[in-house]
PDB file of N, CA and C in Angstrom:
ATOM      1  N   UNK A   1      10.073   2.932   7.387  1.00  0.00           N
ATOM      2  CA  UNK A   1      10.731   3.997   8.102  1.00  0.00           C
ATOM      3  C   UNK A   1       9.830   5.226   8.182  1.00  0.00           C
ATOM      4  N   UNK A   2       8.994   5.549   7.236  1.00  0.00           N
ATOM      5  CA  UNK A   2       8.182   7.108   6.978  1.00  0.00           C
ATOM      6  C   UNK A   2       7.192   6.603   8.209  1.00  0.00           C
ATOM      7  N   UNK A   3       6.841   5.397   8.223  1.00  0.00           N
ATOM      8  CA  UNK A   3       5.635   4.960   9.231  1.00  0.00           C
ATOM      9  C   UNK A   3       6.450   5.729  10.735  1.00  0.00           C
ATOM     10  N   UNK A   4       7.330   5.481  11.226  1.00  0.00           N
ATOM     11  CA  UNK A   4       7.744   5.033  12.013  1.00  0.00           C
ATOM     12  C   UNK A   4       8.395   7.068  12.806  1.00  0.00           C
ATOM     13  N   UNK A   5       8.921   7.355  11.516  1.00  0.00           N
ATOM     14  CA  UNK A   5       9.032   8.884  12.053  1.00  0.00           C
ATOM     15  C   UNK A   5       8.405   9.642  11.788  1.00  0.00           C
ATOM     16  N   UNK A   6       7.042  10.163  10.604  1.00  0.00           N
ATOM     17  CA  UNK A   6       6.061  10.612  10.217  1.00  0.00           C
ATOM     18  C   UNK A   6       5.707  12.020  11.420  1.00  0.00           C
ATOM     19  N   UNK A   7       5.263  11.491  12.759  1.00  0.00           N
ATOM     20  CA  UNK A   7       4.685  12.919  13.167  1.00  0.00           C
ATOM     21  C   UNK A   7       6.559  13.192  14.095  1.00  0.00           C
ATOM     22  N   UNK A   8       7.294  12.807  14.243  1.00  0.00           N
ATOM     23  CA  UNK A   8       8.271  13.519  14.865  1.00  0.00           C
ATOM     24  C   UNK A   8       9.065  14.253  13.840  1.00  0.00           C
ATOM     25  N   UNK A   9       8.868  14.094  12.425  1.00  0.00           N
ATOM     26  CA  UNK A   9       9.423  15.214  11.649  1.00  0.00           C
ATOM     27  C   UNK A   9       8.190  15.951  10.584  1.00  0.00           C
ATOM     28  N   UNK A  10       7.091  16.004  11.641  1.00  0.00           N
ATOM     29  CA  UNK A  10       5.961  16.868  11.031  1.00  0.00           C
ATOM     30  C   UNK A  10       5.736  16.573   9.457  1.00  0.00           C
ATOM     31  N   UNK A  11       5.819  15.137   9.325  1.00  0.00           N
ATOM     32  CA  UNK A  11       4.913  14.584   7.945  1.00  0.00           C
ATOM     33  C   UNK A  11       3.192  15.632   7.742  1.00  0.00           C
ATOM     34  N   UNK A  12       3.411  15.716   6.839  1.00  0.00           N
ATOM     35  CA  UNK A  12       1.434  15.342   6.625  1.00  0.00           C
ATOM     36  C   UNK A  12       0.852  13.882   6.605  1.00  0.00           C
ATOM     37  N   UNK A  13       1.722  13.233   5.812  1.00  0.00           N
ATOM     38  CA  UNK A  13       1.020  11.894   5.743  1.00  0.00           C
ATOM     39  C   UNK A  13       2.114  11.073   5.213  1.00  0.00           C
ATOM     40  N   UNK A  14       1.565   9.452   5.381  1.00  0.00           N
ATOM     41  CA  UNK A  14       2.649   8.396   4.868  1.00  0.00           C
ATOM     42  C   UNK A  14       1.979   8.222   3.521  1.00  0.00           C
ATOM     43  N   UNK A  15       2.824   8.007   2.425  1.00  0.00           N
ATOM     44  CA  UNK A  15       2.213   7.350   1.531  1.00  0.00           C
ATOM     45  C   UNK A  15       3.243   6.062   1.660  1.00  0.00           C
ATOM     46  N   UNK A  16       1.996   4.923   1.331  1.00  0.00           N
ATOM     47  CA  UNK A  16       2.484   3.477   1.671  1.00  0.00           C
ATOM     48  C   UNK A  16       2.638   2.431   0.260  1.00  0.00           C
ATOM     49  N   UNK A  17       4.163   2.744  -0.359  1.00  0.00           N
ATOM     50  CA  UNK A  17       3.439   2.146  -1.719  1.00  0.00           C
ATOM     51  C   UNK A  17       3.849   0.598  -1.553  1.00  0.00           C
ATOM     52  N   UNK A  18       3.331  -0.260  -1.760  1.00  0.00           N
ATOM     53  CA  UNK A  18       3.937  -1.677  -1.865  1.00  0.00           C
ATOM     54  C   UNK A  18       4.814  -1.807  -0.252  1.00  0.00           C
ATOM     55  N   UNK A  19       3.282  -1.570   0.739  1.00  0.00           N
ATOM     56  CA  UNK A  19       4.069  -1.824   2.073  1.00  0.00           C
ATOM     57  C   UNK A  19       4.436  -3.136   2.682  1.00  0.00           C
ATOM     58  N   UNK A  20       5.355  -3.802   2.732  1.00  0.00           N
ATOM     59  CA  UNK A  20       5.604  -5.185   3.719  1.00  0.00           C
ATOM     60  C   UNK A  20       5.062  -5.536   4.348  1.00  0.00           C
ATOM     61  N   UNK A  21       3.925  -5.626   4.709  1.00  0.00           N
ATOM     62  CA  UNK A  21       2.974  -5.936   5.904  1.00  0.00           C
ATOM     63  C   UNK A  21       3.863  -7.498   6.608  1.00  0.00           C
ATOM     64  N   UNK A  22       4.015  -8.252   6.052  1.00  0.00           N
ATOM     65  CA  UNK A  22       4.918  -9.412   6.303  1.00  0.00           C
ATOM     66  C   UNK A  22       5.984  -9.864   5.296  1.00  0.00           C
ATOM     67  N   UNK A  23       6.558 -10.493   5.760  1.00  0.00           N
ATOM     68  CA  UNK A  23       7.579 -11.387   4.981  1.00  0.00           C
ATOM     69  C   UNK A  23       6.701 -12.468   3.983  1.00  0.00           C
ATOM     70  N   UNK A  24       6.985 -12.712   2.770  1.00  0.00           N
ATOM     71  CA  UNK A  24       6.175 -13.341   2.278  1.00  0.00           C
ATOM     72  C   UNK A  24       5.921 -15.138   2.555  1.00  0.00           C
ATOM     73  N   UNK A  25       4.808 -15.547   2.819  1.00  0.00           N
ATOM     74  CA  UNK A  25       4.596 -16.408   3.472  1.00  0.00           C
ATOM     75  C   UNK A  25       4.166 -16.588   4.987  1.00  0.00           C
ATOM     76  N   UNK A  26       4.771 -15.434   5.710  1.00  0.00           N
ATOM     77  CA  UNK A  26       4.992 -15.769   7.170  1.00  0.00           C
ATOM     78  C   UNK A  26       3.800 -14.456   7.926  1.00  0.00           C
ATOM     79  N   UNK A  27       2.378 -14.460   7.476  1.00  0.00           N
ATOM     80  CA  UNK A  27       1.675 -13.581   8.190  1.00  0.00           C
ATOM     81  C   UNK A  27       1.749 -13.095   9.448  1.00  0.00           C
ATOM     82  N   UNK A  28       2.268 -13.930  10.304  1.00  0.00           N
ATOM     83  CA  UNK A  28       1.935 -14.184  11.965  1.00  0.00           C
ATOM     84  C   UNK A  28       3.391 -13.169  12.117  1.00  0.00           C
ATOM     85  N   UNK A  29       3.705 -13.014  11.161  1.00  0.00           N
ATOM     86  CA  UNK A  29       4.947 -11.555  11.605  1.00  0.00           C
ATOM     87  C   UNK A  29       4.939 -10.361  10.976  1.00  0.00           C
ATOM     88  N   UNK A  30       3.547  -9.500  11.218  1.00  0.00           N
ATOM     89  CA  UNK A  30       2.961  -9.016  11.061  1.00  0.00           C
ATOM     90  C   UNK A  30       3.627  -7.521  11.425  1.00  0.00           C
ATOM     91  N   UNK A  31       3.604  -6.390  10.132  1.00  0.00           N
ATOM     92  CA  UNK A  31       4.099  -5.111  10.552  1.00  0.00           C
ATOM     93  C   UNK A  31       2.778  -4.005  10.467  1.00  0.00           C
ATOM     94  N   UNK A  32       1.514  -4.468  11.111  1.00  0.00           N
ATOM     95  CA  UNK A  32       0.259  -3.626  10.744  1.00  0.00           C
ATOM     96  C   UNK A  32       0.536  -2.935  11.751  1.00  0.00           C
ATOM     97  N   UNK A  33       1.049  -3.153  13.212  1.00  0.00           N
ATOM     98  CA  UNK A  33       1.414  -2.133  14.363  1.00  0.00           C
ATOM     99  C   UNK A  33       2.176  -0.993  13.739  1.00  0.00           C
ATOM    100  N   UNK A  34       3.066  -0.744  13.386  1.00  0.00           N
ATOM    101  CA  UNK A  34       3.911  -0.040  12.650  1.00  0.00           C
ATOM    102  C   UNK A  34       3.239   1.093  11.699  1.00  0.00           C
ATOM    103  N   UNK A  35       2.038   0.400  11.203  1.00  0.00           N
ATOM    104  CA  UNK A  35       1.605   0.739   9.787  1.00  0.00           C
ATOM    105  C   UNK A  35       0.287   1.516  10.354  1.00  0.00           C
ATOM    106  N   UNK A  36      -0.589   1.103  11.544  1.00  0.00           N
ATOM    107  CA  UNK A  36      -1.210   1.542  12.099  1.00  0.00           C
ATOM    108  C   UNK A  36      -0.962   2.728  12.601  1.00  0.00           C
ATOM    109  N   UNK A  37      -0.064   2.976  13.687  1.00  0.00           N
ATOM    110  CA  UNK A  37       0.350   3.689  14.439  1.00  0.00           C
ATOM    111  C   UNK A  37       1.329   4.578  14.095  1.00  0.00           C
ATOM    112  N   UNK A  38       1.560   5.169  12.252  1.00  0.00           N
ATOM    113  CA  UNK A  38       2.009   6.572  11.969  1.00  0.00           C
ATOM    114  C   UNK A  38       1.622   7.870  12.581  1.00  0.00           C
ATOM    115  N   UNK A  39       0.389   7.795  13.034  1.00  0.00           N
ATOM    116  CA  UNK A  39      -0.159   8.982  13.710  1.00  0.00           C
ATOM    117  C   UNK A  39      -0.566  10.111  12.671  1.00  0.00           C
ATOM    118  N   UNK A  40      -0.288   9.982  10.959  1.00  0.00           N
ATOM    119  CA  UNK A  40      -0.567  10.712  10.506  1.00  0.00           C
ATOM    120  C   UNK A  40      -1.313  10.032   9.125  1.00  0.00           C
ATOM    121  N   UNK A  41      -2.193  10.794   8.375  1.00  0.00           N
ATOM    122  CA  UNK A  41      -3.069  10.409   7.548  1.00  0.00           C
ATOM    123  C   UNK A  41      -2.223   9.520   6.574  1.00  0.00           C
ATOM    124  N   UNK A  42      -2.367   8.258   6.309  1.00  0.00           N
ATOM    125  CA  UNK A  42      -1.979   7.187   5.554  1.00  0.00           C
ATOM    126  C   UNK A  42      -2.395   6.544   4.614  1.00  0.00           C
ATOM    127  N   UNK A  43      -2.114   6.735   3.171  1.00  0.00           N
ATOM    128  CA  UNK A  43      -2.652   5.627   2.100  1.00  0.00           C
ATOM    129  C   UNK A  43      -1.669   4.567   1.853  1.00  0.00           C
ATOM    130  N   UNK A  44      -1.926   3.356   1.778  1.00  0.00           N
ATOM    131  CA  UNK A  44      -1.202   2.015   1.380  1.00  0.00           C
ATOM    132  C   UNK A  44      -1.733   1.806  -0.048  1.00  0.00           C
ATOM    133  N   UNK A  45      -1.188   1.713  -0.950  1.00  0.00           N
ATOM    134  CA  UNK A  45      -1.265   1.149  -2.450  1.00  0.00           C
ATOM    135  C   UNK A  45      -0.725   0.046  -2.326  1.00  0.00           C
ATOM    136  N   UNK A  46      -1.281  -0.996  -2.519  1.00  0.00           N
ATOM    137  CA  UNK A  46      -0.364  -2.594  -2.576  1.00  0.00           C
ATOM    138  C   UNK A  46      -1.549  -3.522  -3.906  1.00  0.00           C
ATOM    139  N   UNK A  47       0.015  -4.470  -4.295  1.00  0.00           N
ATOM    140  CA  UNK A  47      -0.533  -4.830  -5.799  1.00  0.00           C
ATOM    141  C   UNK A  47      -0.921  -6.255  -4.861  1.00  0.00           C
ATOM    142  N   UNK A  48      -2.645  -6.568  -5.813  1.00  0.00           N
ATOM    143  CA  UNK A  48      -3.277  -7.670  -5.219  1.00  0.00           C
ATOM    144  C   UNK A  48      -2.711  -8.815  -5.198  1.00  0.00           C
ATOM    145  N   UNK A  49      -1.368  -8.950  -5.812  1.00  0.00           N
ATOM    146  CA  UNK A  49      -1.230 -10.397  -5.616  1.00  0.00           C
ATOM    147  C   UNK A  49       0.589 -10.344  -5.229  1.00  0.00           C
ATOM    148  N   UNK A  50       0.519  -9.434  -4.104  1.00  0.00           N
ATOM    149  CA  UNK A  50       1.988  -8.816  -3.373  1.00  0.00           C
ATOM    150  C   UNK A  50       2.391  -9.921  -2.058  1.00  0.00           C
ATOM    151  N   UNK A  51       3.293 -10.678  -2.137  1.00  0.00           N
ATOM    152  CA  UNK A  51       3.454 -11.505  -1.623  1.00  0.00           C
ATOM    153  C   UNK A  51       3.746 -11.200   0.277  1.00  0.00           C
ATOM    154  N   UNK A  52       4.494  -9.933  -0.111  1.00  0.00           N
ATOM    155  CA  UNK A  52       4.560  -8.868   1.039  1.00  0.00           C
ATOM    156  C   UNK A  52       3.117  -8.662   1.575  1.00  0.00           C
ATOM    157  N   UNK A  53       1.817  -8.887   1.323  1.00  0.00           N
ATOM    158  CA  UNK A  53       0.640  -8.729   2.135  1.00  0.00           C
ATOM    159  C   UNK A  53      -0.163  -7.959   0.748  1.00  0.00           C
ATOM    160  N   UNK A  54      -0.954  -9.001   0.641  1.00  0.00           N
ATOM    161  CA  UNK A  54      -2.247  -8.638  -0.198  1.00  0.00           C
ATOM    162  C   UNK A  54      -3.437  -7.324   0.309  1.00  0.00           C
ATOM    163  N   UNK A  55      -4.055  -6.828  -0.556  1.00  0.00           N
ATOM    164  CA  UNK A  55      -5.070  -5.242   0.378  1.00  0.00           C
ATOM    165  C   UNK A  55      -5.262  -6.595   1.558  1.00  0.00           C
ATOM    166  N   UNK A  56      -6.748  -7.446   0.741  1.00  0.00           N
ATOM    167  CA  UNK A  56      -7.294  -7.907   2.187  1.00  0.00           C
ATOM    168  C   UNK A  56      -6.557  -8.513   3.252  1.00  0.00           C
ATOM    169  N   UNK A  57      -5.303  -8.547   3.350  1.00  0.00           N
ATOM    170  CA  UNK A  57      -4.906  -8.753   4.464  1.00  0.00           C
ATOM    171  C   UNK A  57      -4.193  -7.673   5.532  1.00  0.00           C
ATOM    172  N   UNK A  58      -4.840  -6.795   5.352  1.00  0.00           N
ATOM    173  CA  UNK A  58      -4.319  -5.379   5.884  1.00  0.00           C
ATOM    174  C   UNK A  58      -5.425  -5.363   7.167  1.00  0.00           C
ATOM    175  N   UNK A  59      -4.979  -4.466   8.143  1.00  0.00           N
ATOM    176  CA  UNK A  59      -6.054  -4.044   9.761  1.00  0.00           C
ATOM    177  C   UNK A  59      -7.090  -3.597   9.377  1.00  0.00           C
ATOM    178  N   UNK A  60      -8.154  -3.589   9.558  1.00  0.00           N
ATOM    179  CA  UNK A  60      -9.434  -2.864   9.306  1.00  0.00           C
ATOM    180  C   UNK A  60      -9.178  -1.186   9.918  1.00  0.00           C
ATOM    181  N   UNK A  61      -9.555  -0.156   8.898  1.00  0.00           N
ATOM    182  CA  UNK A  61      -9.156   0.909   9.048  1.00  0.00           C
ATOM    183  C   UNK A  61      -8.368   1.456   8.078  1.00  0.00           C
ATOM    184  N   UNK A  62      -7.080   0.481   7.503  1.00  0.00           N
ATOM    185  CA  UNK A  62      -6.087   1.108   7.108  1.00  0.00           C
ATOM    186  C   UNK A  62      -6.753   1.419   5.352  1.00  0.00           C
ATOM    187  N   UNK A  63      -7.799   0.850   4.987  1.00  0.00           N
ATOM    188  CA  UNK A  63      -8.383   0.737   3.331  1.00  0.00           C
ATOM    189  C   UNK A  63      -7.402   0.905   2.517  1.00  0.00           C
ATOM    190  N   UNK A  64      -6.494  -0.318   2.204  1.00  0.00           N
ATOM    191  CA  UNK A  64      -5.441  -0.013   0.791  1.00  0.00           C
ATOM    192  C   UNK A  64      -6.367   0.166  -0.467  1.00  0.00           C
ATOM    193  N   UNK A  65      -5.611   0.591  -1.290  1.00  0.00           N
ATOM    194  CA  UNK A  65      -5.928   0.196  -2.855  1.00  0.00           C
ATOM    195  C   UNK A  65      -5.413  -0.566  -3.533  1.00  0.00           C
ATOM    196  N   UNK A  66      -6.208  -1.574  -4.131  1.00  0.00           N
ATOM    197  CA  UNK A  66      -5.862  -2.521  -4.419  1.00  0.00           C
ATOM    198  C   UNK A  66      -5.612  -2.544  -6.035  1.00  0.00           C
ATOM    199  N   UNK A  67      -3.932  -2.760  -6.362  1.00  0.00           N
ATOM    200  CA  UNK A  67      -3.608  -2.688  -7.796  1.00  0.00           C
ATOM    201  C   UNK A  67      -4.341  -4.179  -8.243  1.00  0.00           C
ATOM    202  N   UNK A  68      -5.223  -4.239  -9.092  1.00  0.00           N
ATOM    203  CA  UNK A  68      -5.128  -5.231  -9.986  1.00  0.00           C
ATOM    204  C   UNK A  68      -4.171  -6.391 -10.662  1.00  0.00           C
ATOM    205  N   UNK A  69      -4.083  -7.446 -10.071  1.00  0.00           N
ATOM    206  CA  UNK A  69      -2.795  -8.504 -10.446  1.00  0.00           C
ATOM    207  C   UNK A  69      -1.461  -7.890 -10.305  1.00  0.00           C
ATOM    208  N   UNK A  70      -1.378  -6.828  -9.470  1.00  0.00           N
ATOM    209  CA  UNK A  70       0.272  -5.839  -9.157  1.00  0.00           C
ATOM    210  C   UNK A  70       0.753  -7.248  -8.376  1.00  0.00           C
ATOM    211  N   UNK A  71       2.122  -7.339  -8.701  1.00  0.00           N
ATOM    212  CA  UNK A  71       2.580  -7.890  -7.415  1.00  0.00           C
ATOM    213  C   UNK A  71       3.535  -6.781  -6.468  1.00  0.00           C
ATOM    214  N   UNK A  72       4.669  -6.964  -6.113  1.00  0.00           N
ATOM    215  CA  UNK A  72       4.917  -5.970  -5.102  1.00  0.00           C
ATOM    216  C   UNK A  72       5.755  -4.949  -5.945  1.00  0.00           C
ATOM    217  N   UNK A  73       6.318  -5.065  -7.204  1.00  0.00           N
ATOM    218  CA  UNK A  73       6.751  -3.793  -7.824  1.00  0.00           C
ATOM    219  C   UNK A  73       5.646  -3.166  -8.530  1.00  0.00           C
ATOM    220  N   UNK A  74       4.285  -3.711  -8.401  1.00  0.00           N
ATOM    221  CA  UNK A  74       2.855  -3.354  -9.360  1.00  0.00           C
ATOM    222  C   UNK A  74       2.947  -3.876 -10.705  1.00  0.00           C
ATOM    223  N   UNK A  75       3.988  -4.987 -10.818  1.00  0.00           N
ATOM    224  CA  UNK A  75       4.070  -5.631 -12.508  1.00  0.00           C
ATOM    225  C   UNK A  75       2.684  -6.682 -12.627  1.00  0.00           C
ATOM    226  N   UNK A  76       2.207  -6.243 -13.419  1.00  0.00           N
ATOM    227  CA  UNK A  76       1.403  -7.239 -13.801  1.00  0.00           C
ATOM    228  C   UNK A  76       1.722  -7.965 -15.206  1.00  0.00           C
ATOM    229  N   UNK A  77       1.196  -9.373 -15.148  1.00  0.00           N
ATOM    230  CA  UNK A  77       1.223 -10.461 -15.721  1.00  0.00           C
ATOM    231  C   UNK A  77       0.814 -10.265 -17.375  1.00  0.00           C
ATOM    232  N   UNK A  78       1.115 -11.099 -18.243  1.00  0.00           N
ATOM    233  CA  UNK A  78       0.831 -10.721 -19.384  1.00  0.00           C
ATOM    234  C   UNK A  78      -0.562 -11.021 -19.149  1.00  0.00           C
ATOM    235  N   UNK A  79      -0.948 -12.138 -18.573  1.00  0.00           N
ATOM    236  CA  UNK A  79      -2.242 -12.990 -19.018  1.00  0.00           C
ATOM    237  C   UNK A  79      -3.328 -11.825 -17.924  1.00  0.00           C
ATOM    238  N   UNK A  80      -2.942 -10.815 -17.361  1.00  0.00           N
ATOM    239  CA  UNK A  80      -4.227 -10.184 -16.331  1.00  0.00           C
ATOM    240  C   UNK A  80      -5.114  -9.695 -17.551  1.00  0.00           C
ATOM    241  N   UNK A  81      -6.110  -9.018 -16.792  1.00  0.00           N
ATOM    242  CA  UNK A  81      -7.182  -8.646 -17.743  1.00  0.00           C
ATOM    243  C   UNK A  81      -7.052  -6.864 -17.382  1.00  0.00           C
ATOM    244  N   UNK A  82      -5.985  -6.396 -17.138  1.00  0.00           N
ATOM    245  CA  UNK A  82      -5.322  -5.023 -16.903  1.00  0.00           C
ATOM    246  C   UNK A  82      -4.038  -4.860 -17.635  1.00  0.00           C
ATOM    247  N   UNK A  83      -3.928  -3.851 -18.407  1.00  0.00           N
ATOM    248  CA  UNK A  83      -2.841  -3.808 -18.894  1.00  0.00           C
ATOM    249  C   UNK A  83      -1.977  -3.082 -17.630  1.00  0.00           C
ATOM    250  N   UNK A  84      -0.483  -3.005 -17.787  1.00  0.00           N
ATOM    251  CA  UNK A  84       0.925  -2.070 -16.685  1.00  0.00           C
ATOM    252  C   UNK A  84       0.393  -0.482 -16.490  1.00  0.00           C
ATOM    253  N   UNK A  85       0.023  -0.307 -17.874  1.00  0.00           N
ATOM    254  CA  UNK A  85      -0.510   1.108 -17.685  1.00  0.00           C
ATOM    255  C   UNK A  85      -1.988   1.553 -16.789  1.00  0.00           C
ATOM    256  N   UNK A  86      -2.649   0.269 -17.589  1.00  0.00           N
ATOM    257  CA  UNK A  86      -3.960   0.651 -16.343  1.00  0.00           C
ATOM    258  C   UNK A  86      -3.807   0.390 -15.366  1.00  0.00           C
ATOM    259  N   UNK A  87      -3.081  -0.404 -14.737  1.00  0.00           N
ATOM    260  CA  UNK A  87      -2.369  -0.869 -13.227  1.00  0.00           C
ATOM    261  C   UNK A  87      -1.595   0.353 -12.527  1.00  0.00           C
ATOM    262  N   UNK A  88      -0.780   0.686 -13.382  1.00  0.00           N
ATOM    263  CA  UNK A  88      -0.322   2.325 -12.900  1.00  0.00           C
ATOM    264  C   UNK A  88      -1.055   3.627 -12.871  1.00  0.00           C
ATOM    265  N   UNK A  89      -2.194   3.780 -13.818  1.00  0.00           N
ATOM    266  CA  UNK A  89      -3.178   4.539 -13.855  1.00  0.00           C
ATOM    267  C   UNK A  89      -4.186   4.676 -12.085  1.00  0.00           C
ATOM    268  N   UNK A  90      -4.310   3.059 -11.488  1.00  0.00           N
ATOM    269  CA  UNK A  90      -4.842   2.967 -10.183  1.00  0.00           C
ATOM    270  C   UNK A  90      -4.241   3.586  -9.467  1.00  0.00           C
ATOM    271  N   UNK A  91      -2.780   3.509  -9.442  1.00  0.00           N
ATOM    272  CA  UNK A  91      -1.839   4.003  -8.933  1.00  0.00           C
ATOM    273  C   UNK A  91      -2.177   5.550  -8.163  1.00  0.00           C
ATOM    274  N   UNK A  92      -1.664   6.365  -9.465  1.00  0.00           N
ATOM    275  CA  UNK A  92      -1.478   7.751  -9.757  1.00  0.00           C
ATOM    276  C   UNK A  92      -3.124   8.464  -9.474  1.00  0.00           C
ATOM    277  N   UNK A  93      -4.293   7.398  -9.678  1.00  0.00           N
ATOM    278  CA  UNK A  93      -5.519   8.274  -9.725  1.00  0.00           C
ATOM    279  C   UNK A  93      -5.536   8.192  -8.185  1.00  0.00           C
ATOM    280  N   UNK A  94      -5.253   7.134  -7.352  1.00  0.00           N
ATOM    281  CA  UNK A  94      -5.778   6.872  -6.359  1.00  0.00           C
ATOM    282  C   UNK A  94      -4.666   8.150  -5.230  1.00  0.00           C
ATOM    283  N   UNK A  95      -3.660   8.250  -5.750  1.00  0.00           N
ATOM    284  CA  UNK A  95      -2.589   9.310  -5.058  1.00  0.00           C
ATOM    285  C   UNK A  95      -3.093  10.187  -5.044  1.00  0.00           C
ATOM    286  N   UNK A  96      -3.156  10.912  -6.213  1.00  0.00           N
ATOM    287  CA  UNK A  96      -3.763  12.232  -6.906  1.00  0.00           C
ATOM    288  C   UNK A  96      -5.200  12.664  -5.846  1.00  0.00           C
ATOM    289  N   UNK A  97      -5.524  11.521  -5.604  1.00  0.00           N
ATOM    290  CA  UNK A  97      -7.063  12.201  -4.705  1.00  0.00           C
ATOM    291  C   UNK A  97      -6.725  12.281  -3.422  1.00  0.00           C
ATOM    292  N   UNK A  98      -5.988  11.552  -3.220  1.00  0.00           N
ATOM    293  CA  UNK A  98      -5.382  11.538  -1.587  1.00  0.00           C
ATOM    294  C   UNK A  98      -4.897  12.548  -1.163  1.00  0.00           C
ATOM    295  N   UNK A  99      -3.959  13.075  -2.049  1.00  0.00           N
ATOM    296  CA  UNK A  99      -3.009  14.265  -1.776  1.00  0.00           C
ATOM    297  C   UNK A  99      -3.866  15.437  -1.897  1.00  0.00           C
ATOM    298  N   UNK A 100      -4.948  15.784  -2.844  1.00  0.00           N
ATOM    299  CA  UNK A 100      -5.588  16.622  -2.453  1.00  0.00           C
ATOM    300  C   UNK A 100      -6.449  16.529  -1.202  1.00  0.00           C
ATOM    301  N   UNK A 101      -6.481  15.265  -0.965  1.00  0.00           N
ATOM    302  CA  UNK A 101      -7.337  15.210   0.928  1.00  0.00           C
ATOM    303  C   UNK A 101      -6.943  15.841   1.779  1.00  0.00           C
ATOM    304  N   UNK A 102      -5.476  15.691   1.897  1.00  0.00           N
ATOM    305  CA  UNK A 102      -4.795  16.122   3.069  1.00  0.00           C
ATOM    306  C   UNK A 102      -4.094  17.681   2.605  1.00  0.00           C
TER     307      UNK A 102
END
């Protein structure tokens, strides 16, 4: 939804956390139009193994950050080689710089 009304209620920017890019499984129904076309400065945070659309499967342009073994709530696994906190740490560092961008 923030994608979608962003510059008609004078956003600065979308932040995109754990965005849907698709339904999981079904790429070819694809919401990168949507995700593209906020019109205003956009970061996507999505956890690498988010069934909703992994970073690399994002439009060229959009550069997510990619949580480490996050899946789409950013939980990671006992067995990753990241602990929840350093997974959330990507999180918050990667915001933190953004927001001072814009």
């Amino acid at each position: 939804m923030a994608c979608r009304t962003a510059t008609e209620l004078g956003a600065a920017g979308v932040l995109a956390l754990s965005f849907p890019l698709h339904p999981p499984g079904r790429p070819e129904k694809s919401r990168a139009e949507e995700l593209t076309g906020a019109g205003v400065p956009t970061l996507v945070v999505q956890g690498a193994r988010d069934p909703f659309g992994r970073p690399e499967e994002f439009p060229p342009g959009t550069e997510p950050v990619g949580v480490p073994w996050g899946d789409h709530g950013f939980a990671v696994p006992k067995k990753a080689d990241v602990t929840q906190e350093e997974a959330l740490a990507v999180i918050t560092h990667a915001v933190g710089i953004w927001l001072k961008a814009i």
